[in-house]
PDB file of N, CA and C in Angstrom:
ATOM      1  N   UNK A   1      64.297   1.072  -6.416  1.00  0.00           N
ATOM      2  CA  UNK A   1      64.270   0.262  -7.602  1.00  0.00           C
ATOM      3  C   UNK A   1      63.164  -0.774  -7.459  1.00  0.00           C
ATOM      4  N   UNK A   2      61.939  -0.864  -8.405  1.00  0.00           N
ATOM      5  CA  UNK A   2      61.040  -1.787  -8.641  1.00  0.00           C
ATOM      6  C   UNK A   2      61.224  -3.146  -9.593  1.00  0.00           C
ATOM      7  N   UNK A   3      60.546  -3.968 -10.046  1.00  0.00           N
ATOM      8  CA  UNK A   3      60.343  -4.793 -10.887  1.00  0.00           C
ATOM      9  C   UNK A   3      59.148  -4.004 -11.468  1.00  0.00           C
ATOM     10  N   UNK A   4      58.622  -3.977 -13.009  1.00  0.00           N
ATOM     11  CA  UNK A   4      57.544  -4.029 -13.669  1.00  0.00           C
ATOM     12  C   UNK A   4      57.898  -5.207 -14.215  1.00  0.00           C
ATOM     13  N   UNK A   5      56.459  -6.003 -14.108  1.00  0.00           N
ATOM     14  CA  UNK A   5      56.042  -7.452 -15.082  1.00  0.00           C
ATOM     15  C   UNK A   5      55.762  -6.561 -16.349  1.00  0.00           C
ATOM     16  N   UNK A   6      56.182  -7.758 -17.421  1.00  0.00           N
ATOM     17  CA  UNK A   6      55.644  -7.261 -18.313  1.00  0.00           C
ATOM     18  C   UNK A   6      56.085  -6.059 -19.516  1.00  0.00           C
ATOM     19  N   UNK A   7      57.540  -5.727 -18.792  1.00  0.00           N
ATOM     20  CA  UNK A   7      57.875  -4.498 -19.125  1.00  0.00           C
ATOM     21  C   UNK A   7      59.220  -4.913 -19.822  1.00  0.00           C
ATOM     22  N   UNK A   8      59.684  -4.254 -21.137  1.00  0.00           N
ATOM     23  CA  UNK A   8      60.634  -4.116 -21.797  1.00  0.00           C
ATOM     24  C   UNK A   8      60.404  -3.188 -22.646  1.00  0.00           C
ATOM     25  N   UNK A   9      61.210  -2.381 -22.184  1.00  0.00           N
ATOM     26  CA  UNK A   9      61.574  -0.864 -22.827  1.00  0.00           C
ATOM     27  C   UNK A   9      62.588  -1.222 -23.738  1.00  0.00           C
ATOM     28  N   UNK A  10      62.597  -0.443 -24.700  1.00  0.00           N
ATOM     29  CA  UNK A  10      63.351  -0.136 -25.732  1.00  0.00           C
ATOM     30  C   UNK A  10      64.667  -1.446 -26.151  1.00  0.00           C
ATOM     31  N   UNK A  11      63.790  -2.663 -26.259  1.00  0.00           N
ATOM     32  CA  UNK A  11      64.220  -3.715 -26.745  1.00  0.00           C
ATOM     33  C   UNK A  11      64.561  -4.099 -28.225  1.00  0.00           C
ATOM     34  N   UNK A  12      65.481  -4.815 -28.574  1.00  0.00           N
ATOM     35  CA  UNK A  12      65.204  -5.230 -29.819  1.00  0.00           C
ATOM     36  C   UNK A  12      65.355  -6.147 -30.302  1.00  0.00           C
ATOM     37  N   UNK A  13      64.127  -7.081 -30.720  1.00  0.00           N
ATOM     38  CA  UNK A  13      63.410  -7.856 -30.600  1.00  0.00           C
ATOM     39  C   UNK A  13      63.499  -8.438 -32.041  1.00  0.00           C
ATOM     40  N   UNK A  14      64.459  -9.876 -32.279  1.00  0.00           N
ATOM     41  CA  UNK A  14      64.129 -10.197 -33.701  1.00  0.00           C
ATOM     42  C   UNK A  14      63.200 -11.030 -34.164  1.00  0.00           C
ATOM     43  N   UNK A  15      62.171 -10.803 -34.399  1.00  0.00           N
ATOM     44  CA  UNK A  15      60.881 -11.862 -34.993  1.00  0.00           C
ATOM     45  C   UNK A  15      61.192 -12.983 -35.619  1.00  0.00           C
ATOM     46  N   UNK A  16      62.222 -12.628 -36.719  1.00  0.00           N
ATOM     47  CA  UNK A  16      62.399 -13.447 -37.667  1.00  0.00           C
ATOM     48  C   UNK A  16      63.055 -14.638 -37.041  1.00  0.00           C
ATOM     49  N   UNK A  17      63.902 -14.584 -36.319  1.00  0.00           N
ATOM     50  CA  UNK A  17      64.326 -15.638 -35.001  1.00  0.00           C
ATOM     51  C   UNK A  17      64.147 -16.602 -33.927  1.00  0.00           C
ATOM     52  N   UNK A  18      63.731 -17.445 -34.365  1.00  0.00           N
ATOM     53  CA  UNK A  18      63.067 -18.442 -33.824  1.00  0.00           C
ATOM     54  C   UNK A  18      63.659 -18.867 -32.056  1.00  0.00           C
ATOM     55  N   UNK A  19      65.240 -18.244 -32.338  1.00  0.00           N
ATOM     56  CA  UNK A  19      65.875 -19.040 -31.145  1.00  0.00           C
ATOM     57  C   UNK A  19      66.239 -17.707 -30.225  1.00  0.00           C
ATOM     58  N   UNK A  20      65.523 -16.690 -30.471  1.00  0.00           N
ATOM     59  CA  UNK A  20      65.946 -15.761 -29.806  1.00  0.00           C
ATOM     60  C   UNK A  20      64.594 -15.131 -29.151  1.00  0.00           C
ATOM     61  N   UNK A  21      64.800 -15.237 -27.715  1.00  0.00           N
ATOM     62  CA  UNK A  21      62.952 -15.261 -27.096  1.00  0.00           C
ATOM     63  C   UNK A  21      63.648 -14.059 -25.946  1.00  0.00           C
ATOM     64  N   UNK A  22      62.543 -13.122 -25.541  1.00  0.00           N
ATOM     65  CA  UNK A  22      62.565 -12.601 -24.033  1.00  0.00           C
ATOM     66  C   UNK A  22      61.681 -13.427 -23.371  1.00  0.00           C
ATOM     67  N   UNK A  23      62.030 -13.559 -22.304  1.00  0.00           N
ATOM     68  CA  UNK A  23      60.948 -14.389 -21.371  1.00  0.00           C
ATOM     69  C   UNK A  23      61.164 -14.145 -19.993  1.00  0.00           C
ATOM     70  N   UNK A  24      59.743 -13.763 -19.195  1.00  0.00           N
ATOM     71  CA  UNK A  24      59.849 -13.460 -17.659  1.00  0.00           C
ATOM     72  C   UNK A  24      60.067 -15.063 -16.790  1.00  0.00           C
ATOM     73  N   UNK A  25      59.892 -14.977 -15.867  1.00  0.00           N
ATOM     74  CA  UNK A  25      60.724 -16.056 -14.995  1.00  0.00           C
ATOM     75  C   UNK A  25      59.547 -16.893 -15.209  1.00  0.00           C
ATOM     76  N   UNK A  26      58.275 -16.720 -15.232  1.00  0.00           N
ATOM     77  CA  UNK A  26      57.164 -17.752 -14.961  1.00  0.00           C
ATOM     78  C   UNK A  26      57.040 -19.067 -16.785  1.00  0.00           C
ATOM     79  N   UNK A  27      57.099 -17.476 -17.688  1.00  0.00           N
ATOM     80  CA  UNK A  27      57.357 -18.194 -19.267  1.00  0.00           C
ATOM     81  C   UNK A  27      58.400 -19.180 -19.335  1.00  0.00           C
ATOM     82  N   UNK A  28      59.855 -18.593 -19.088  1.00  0.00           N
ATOM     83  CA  UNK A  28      61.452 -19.440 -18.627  1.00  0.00           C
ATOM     84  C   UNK A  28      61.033 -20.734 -18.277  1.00  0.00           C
ATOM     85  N   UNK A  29      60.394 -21.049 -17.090  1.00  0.00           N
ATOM     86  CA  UNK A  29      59.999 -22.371 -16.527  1.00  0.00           C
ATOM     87  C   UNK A  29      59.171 -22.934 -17.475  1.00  0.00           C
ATOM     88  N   UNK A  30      58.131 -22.834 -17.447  1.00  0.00           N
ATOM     89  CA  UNK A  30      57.244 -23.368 -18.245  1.00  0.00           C
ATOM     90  C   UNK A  30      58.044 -23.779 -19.820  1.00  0.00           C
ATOM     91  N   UNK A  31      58.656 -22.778 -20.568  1.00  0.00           N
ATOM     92  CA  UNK A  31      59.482 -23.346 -21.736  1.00  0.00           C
ATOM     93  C   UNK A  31      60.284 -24.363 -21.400  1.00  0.00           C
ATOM     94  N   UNK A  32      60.789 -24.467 -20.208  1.00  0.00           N
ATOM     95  CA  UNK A  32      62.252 -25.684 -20.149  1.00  0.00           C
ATOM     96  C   UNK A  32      61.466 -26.634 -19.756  1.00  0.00           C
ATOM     97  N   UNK A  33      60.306 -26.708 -18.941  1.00  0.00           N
ATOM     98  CA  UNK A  33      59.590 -27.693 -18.354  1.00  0.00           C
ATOM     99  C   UNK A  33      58.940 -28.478 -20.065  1.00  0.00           C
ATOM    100  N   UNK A  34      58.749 -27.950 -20.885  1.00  0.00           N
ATOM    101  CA  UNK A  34      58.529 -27.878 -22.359  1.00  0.00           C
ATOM    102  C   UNK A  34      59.384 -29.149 -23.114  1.00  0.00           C
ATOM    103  N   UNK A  35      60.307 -28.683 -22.555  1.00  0.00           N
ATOM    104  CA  UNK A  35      61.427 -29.578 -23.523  1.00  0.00           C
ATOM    105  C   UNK A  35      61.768 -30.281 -22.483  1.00  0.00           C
ATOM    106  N   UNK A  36      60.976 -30.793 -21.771  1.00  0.00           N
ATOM    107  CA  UNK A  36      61.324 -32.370 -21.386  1.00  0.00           C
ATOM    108  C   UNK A  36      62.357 -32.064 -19.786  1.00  0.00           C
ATOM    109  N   UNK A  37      62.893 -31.047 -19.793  1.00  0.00           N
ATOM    110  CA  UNK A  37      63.989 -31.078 -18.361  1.00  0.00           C
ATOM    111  C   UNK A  37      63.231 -31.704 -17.110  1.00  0.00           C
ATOM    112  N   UNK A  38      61.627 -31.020 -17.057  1.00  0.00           N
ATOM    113  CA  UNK A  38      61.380 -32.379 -15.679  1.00  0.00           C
ATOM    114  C   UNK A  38      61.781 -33.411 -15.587  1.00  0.00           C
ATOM    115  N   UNK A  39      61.366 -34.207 -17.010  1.00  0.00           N
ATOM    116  CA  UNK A  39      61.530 -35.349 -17.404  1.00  0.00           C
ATOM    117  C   UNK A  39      62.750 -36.456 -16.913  1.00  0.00           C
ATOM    118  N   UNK A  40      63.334 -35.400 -17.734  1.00  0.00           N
ATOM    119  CA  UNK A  40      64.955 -35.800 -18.204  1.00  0.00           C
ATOM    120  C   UNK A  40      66.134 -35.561 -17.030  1.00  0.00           C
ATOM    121  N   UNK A  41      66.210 -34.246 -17.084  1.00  0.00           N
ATOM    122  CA  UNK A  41      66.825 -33.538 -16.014  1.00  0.00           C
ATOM    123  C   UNK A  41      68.169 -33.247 -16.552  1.00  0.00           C
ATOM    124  N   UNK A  42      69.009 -32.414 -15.979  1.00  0.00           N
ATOM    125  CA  UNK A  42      70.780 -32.666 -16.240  1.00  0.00           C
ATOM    126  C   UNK A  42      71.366 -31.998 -15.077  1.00  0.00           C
ATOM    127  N   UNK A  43      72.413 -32.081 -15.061  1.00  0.00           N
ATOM    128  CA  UNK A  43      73.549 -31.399 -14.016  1.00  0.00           C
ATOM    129  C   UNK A  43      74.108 -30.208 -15.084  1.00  0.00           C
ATOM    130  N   UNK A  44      74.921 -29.399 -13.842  1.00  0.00           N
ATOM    131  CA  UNK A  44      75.977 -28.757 -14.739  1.00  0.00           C
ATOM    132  C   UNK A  44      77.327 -28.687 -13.950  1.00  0.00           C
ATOM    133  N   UNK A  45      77.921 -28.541 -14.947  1.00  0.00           N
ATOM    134  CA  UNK A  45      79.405 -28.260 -14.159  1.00  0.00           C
ATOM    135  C   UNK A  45      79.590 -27.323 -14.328  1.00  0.00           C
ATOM    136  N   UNK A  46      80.582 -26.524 -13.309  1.00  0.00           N
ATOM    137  CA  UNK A  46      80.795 -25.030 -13.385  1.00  0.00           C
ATOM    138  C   UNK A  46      82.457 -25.027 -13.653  1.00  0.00           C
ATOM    139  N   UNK A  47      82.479 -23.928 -15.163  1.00  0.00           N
ATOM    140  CA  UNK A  47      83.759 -23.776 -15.169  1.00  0.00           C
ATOM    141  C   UNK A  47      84.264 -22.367 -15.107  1.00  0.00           C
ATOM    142  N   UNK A  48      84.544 -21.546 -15.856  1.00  0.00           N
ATOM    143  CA  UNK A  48      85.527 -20.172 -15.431  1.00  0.00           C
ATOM    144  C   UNK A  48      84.675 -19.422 -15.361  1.00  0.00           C
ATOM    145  N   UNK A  49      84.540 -18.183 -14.586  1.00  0.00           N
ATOM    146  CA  UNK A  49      84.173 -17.557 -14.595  1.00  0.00           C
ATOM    147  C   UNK A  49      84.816 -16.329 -14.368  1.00  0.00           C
ATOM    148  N   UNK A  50      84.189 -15.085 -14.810  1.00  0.00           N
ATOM    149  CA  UNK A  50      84.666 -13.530 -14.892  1.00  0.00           C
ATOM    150  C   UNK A  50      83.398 -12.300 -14.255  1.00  0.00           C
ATOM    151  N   UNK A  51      84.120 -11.830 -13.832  1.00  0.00           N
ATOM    152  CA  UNK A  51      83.443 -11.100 -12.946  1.00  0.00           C
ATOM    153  C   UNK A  51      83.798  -8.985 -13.083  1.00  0.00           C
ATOM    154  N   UNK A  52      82.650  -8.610 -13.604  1.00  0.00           N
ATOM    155  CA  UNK A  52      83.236  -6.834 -13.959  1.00  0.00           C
ATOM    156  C   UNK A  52      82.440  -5.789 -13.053  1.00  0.00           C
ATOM    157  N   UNK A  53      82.875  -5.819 -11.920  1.00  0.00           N
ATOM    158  CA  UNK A  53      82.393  -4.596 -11.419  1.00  0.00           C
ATOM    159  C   UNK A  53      82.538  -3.223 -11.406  1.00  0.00           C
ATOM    160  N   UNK A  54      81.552  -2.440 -11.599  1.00  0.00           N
ATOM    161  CA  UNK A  54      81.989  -0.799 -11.835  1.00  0.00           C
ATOM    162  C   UNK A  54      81.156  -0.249 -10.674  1.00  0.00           C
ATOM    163  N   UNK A  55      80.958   0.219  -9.706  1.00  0.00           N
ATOM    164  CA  UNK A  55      80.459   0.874  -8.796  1.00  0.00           C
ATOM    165  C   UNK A  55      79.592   0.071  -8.513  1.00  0.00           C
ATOM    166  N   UNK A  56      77.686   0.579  -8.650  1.00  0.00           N
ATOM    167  CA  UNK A  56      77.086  -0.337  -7.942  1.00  0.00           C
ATOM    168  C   UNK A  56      76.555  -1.501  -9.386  1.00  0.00           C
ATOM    169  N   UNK A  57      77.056  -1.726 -10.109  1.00  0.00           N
ATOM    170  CA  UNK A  57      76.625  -2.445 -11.387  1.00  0.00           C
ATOM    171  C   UNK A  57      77.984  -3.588 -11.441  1.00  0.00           C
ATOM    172  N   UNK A  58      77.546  -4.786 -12.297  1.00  0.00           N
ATOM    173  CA  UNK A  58      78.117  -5.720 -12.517  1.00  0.00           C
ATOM    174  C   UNK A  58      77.801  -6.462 -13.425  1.00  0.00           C
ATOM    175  N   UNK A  59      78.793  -7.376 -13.883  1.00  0.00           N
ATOM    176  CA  UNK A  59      78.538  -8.390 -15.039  1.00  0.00           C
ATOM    177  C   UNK A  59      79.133  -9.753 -14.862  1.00  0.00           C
ATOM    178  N   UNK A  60      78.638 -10.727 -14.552  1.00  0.00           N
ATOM    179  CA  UNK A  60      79.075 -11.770 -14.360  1.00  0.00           C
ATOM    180  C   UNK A  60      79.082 -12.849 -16.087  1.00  0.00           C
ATOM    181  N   UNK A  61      80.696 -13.279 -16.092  1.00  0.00           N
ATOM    182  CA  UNK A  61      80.263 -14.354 -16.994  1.00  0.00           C
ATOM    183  C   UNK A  61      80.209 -15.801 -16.741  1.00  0.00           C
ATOM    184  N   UNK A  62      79.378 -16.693 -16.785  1.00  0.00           N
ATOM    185  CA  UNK A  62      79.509 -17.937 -15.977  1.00  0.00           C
ATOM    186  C   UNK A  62      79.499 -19.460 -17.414  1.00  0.00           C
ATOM    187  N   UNK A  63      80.885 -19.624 -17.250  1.00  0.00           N
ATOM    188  CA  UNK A  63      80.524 -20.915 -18.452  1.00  0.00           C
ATOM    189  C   UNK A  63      80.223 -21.786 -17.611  1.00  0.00           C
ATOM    190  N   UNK A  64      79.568 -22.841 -18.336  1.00  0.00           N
ATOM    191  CA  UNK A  64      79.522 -24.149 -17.818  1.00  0.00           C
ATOM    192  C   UNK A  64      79.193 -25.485 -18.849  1.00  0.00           C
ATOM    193  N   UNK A  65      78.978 -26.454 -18.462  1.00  0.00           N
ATOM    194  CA  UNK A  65      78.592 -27.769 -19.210  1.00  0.00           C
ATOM    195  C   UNK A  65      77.765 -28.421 -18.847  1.00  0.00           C
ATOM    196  N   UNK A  66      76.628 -28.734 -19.649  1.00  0.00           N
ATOM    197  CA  UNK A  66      75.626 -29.347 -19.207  1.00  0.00           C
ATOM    198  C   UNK A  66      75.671 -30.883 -19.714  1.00  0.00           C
ATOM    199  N   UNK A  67      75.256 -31.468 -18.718  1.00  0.00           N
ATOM    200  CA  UNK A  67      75.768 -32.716 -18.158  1.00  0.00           C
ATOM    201  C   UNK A  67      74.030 -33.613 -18.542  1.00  0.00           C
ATOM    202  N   UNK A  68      73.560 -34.022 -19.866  1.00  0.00           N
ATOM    203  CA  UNK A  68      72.653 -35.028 -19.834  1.00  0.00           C
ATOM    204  C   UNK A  68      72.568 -36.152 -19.414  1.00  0.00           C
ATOM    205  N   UNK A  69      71.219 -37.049 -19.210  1.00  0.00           N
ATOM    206  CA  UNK A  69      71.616 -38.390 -18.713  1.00  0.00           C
ATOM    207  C   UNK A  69      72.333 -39.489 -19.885  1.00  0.00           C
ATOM    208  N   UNK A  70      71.600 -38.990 -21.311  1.00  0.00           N
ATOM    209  CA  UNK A  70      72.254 -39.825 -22.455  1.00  0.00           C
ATOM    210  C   UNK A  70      73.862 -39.553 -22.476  1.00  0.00           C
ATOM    211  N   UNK A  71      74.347 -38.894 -22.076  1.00  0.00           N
ATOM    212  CA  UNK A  71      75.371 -38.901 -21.918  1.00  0.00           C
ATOM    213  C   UNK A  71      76.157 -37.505 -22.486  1.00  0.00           C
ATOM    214  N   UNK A  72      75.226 -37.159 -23.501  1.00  0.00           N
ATOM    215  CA  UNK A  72      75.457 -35.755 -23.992  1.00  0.00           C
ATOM    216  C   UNK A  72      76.039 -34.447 -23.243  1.00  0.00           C
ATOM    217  N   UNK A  73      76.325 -33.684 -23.690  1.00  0.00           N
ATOM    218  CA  UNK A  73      77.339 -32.496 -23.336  1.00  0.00           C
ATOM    219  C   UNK A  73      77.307 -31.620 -24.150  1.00  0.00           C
ATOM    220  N   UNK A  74      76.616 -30.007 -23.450  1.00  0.00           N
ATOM    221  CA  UNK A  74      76.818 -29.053 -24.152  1.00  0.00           C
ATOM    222  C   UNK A  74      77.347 -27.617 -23.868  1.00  0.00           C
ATOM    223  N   UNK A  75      78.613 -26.979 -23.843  1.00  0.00           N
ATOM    224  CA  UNK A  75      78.946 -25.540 -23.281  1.00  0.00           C
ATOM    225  C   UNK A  75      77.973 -24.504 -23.406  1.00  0.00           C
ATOM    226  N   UNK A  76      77.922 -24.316 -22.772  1.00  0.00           N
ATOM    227  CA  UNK A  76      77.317 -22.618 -22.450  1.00  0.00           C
ATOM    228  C   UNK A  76      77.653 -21.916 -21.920  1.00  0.00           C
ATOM    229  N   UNK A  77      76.960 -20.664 -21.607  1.00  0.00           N
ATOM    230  CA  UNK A  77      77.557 -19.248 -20.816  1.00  0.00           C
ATOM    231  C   UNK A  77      76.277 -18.922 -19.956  1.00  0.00           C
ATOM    232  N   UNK A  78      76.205 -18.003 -19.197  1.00  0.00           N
ATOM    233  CA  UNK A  78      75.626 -17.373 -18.291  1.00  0.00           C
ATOM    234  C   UNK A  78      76.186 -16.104 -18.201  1.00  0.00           C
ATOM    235  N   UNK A  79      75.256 -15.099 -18.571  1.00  0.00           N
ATOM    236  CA  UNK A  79      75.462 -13.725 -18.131  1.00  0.00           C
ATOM    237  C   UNK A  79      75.002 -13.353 -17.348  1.00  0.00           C
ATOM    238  N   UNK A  80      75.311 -12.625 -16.221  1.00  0.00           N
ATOM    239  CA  UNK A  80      74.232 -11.862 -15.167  1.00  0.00           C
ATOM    240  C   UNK A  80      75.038 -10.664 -14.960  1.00  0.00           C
ATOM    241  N   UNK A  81      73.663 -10.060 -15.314  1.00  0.00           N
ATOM    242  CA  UNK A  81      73.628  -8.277 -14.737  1.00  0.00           C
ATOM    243  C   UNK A  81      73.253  -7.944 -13.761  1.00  0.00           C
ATOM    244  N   UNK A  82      74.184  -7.597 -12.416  1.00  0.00           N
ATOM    245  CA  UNK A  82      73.485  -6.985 -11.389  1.00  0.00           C
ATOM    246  C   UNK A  82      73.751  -5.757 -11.058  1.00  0.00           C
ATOM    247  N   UNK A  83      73.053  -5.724  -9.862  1.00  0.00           N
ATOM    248  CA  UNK A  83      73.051  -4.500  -9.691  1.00  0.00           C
ATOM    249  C   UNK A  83      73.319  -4.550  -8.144  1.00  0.00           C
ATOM    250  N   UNK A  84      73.857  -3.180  -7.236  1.00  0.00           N
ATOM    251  CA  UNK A  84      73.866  -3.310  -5.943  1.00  0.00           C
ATOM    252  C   UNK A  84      72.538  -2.100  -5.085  1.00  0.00           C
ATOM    253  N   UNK A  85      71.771  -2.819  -4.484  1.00  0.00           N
ATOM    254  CA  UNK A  85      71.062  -1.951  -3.739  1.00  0.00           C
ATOM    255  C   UNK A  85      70.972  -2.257  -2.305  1.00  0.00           C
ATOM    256  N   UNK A  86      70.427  -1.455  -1.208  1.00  0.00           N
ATOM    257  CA  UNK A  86      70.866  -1.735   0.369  1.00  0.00           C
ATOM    258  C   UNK A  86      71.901  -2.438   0.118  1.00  0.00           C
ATOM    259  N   UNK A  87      73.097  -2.456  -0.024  1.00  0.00           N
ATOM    260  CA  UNK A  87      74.069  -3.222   0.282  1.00  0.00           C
ATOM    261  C   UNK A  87      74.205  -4.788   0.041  1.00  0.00           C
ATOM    262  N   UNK A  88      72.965  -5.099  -1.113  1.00  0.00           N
ATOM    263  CA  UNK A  88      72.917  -6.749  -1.482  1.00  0.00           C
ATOM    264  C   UNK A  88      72.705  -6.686  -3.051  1.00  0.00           C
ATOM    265  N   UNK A  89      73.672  -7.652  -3.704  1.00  0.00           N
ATOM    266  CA  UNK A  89      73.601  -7.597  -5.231  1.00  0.00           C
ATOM    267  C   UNK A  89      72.500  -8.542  -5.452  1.00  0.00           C
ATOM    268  N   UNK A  90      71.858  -7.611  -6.392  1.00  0.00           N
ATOM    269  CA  UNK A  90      70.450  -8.478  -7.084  1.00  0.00           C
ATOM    270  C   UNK A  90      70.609  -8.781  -8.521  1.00  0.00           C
ATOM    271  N   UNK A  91      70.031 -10.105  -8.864  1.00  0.00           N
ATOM    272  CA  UNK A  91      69.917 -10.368 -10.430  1.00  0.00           C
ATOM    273  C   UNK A  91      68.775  -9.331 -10.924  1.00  0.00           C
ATOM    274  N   UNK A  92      69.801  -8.478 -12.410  1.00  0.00           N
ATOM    275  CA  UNK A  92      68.621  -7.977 -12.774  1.00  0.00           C
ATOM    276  C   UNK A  92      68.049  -8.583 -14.258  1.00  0.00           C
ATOM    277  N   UNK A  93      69.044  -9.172 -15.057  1.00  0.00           N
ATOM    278  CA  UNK A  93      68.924 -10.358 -15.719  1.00  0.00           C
ATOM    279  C   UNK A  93      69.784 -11.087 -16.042  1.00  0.00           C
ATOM    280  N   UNK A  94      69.710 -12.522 -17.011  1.00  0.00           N
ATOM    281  CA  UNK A  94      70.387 -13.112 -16.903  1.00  0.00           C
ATOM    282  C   UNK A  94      70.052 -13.524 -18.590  1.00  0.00           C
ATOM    283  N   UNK A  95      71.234 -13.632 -19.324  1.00  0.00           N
ATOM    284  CA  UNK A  95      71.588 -13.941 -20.698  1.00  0.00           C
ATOM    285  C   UNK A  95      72.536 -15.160 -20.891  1.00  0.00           C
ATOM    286  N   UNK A  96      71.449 -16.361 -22.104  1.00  0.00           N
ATOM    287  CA  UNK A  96      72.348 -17.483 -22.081  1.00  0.00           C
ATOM    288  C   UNK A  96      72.599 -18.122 -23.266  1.00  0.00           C
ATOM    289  N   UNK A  97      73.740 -18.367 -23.863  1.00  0.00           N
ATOM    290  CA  UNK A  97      74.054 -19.059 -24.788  1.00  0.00           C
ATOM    291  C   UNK A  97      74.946 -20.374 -25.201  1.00  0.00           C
ATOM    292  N   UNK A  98      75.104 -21.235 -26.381  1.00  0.00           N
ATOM    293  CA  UNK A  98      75.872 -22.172 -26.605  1.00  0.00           C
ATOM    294  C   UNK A  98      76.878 -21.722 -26.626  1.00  0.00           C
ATOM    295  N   UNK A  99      77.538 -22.375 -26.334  1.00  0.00           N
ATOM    296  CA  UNK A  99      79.224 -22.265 -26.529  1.00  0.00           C
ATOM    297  C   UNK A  99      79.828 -23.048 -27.615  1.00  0.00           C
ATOM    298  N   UNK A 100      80.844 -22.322 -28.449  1.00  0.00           N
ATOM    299  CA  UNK A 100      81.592 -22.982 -29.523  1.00  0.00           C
ATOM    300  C   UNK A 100      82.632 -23.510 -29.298  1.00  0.00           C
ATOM    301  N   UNK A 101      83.185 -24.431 -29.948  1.00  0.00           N
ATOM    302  CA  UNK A 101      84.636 -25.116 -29.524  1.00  0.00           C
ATOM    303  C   UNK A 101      85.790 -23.881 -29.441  1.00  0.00           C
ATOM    304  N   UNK A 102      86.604 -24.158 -28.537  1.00  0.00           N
ATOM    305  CA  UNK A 102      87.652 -22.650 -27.990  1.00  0.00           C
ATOM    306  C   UNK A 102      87.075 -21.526 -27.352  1.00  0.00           C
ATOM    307  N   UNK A 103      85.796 -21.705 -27.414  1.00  0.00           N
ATOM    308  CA  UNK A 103      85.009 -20.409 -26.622  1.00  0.00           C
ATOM    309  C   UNK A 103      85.039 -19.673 -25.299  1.00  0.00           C
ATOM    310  N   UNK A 104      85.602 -21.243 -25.074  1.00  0.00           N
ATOM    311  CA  UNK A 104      85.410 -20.900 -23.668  1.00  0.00           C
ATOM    312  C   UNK A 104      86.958 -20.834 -22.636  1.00  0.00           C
TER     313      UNK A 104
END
């Protein structure tokens, strides 16, 4: 199993969507570095999580709360897809969203 940069196969991709981006790890940084997180910074807290393994594949769900310095607070999720190869689970990506009140 390789990495290709650059590569997304058979994606689907909404233009019209402003808040919905693919991005490789180098873009990722650079966008959050964007909106101020050097700056600013936050914590998170980690709350429930779920975990689906089927052979060598997996799905992790990871909520949490992000912890601003203004004092602000916002839920989210964390998805990660891995995978198992030599005997060590690797991120093969990772999907993230807001969380709604009861969501979580």
């Amino acid at each position: 199993m390789h990495w290709r940069r650059n590569c997304a196969p058979d994606l689907r991709v909404f233009p019209a969507d402003a808040e919905i981006s693919i991005l490789d790890l180098p873009r990722y940084t650079q966008a959050q570095l964007a909106n101020g997180i050097q700056e600013n910074g936050y914590s998170e807290t980690v709350g429930k999580r779920n975990i689906r393994i089927l052979g060598d594949v997996a799905v992790a769900e990871q909520y949490l709360t992000m912890n601003f310095p203004s004092g602000a607070q916002n839920a989210a999720i964390d998805f990660f897809s891995l995978v198992r190869t030599q005997d060590r689970w690797r991120i093969v990506s990772v999907v993230s969203d807001n969380v709604g009140p009861g969501e979580n």
